[in-house]
C-alpha atoms as a PDB file:
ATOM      1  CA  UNK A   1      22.868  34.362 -11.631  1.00  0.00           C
ATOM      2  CA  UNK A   2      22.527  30.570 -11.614  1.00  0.00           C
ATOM      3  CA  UNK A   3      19.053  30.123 -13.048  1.00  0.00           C
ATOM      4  CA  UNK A   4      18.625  26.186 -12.665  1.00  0.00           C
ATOM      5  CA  UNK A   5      16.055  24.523 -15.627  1.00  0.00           C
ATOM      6  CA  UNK A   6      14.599  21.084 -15.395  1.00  0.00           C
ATOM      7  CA  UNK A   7      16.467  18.577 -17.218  1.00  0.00           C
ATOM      8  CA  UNK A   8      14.569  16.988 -19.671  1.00  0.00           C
ATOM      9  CA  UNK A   9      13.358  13.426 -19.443  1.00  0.00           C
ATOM     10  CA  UNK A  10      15.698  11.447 -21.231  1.00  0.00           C
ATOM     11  CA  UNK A  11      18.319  13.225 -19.203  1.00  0.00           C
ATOM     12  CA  UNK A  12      16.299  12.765 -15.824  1.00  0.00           C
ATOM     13  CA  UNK A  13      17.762  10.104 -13.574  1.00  0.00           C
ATOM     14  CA  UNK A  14      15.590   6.639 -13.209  1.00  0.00           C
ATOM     15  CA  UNK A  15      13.928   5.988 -10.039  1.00  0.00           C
ATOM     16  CA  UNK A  16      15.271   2.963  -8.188  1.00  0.00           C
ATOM     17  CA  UNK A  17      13.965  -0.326  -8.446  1.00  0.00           C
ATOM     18  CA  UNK A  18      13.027  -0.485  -4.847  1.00  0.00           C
ATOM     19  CA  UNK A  19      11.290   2.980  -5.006  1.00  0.00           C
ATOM     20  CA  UNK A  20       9.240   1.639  -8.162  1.00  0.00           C
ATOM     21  CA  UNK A  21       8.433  -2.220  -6.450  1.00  0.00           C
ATOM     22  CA  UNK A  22       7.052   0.303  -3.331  1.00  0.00           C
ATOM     23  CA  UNK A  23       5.127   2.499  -5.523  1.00  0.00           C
ATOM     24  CA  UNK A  24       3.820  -0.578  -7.724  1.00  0.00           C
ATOM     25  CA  UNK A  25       2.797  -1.955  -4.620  1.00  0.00           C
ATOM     26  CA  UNK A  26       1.160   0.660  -2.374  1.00  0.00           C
ATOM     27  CA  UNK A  27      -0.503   3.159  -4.975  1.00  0.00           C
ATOM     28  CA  UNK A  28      -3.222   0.333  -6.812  1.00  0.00           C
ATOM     29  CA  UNK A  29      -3.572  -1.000  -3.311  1.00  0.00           C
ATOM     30  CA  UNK A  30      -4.108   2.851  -2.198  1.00  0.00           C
ATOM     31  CA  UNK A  31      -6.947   3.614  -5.024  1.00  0.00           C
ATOM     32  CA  UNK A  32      -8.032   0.096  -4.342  1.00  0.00           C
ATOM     33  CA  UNK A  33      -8.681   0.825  -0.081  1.00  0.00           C
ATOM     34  CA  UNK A  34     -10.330   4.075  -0.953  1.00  0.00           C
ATOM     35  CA  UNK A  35     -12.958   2.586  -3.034  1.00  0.00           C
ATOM     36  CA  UNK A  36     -13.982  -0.125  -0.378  1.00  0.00           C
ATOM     37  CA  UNK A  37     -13.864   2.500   2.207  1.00  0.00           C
ATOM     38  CA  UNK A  38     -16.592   4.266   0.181  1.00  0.00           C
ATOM     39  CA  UNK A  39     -18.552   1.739  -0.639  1.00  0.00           C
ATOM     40  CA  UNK A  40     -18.490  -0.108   3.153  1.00  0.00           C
ATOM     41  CA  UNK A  41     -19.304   2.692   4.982  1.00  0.00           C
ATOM     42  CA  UNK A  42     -21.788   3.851   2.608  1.00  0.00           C
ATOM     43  CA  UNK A  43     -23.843   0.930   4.057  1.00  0.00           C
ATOM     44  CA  UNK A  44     -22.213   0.750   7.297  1.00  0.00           C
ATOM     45  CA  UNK A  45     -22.255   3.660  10.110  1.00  0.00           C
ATOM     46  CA  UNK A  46     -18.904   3.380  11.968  1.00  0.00           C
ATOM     47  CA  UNK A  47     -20.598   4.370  15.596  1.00  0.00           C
ATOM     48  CA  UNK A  48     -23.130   1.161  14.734  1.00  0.00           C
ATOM     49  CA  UNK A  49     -20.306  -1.055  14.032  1.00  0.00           C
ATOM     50  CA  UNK A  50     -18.542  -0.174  17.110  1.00  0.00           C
ATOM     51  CA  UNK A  51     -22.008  -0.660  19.408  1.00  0.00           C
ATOM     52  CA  UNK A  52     -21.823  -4.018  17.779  1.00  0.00           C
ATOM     53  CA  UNK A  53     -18.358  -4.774  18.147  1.00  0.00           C
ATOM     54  CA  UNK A  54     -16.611  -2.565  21.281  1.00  0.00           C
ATOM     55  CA  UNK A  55     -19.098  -0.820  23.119  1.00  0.00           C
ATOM     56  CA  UNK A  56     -16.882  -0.177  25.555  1.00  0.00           C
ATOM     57  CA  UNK A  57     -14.516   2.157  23.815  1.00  0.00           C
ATOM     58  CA  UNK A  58     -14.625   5.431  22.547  1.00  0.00           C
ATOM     59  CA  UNK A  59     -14.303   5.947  18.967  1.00  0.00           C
ATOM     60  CA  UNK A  60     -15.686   8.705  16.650  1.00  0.00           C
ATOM     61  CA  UNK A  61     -17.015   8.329  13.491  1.00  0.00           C
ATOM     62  CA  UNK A  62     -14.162   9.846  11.659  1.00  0.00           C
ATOM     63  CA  UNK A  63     -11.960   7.471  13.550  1.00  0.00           C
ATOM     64  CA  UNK A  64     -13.970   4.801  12.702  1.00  0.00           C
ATOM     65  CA  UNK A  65     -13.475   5.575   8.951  1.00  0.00           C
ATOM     66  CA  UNK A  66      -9.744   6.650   9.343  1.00  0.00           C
ATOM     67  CA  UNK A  67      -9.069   2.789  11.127  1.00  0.00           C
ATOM     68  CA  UNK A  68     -11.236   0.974   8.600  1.00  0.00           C
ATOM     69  CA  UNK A  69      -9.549   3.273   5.447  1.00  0.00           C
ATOM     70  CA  UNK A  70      -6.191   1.795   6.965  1.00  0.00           C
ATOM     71  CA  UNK A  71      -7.693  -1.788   7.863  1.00  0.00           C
ATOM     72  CA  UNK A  72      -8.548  -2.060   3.524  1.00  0.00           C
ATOM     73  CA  UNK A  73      -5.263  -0.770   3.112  1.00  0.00           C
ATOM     74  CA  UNK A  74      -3.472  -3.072   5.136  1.00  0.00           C
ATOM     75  CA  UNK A  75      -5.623  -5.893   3.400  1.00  0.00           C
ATOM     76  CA  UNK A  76      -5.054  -4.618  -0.217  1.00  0.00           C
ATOM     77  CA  UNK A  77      -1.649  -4.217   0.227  1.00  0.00           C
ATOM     78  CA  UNK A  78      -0.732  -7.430   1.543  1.00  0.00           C
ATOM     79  CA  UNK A  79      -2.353  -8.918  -1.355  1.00  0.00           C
ATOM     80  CA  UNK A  80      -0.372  -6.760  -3.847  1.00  0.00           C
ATOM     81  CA  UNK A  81       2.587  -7.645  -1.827  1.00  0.00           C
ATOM     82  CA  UNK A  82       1.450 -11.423  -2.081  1.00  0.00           C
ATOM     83  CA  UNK A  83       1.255 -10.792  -5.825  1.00  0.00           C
ATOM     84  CA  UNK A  84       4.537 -10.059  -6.197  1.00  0.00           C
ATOM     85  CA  UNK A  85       6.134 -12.181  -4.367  1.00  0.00           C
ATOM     86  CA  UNK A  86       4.764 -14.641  -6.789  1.00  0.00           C
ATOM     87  CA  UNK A  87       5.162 -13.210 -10.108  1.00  0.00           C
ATOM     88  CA  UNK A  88       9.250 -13.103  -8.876  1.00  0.00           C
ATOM     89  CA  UNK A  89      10.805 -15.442 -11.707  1.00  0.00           C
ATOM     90  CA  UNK A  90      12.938 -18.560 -10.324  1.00  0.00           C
ATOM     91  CA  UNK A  91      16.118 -16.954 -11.096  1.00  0.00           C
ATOM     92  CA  UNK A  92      15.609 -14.213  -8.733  1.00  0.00           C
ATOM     93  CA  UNK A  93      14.490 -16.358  -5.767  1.00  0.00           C
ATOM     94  CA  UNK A  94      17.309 -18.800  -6.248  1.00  0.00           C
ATOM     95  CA  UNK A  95      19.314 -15.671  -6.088  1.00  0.00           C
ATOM     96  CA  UNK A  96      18.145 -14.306  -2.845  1.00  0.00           C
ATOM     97  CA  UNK A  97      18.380 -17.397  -1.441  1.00  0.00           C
ATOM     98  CA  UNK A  98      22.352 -18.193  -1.958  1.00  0.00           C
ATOM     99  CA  UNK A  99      23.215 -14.403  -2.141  1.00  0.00           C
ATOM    100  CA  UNK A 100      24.050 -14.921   1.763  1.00  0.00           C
ATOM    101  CA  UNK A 101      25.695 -18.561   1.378  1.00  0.00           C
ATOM    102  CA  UNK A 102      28.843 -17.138  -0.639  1.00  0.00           C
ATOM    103  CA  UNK A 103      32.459 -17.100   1.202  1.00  0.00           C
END
């Protein structure tokens, strides 16, 4: 009956801006936490760090790498976030900024 087909890309809808500033921001920082996971706890054994740190609590090593995976993350995407935040031009910060003065 109604067989639906893909619409082809120039046809396709745009994503929004806000869904491409997220994406621009949290996939590079994503690729970015994953490599510094690898490489930290290549060196450094999560139950060590925690004898060092909190001996006191109980945390696994797969917890341990699951936290510090989403520590780097945290890290890496403030910094994107940080990036652009700067690279706004003038005109758009001016604009956010009287964008809730108008009457």
């Amino acid at each position: 009956m109604g067989r639906q087909t893909a619409k082809p890309p120039e046809e396709q809808e745009p994503a929004p801006a806000s869904l491409q500033r997220a994406g621009a921001i949290l996939w590079p920082s994503f690729f970015v936490a994953g490599v510094i996971t690898t490489v930290f706890f290549a060196y450094v054994d999560p139950e060590a760090l925690r004898d060092i740190t909190f001996p006191s609590l109980k945390v696994s090593r797969m917890l341990g790498y699951s936290l510090g995976f989403f520590l780097f993350w945290l890290a890496t995407s403030s910094s994107s976030l940080f990036t652009w935040i700067l690279l706004r031009s003038s005109r758009q910060v001016r604009r956010g900024f009287s964008s809730g003065n108008k009457s």
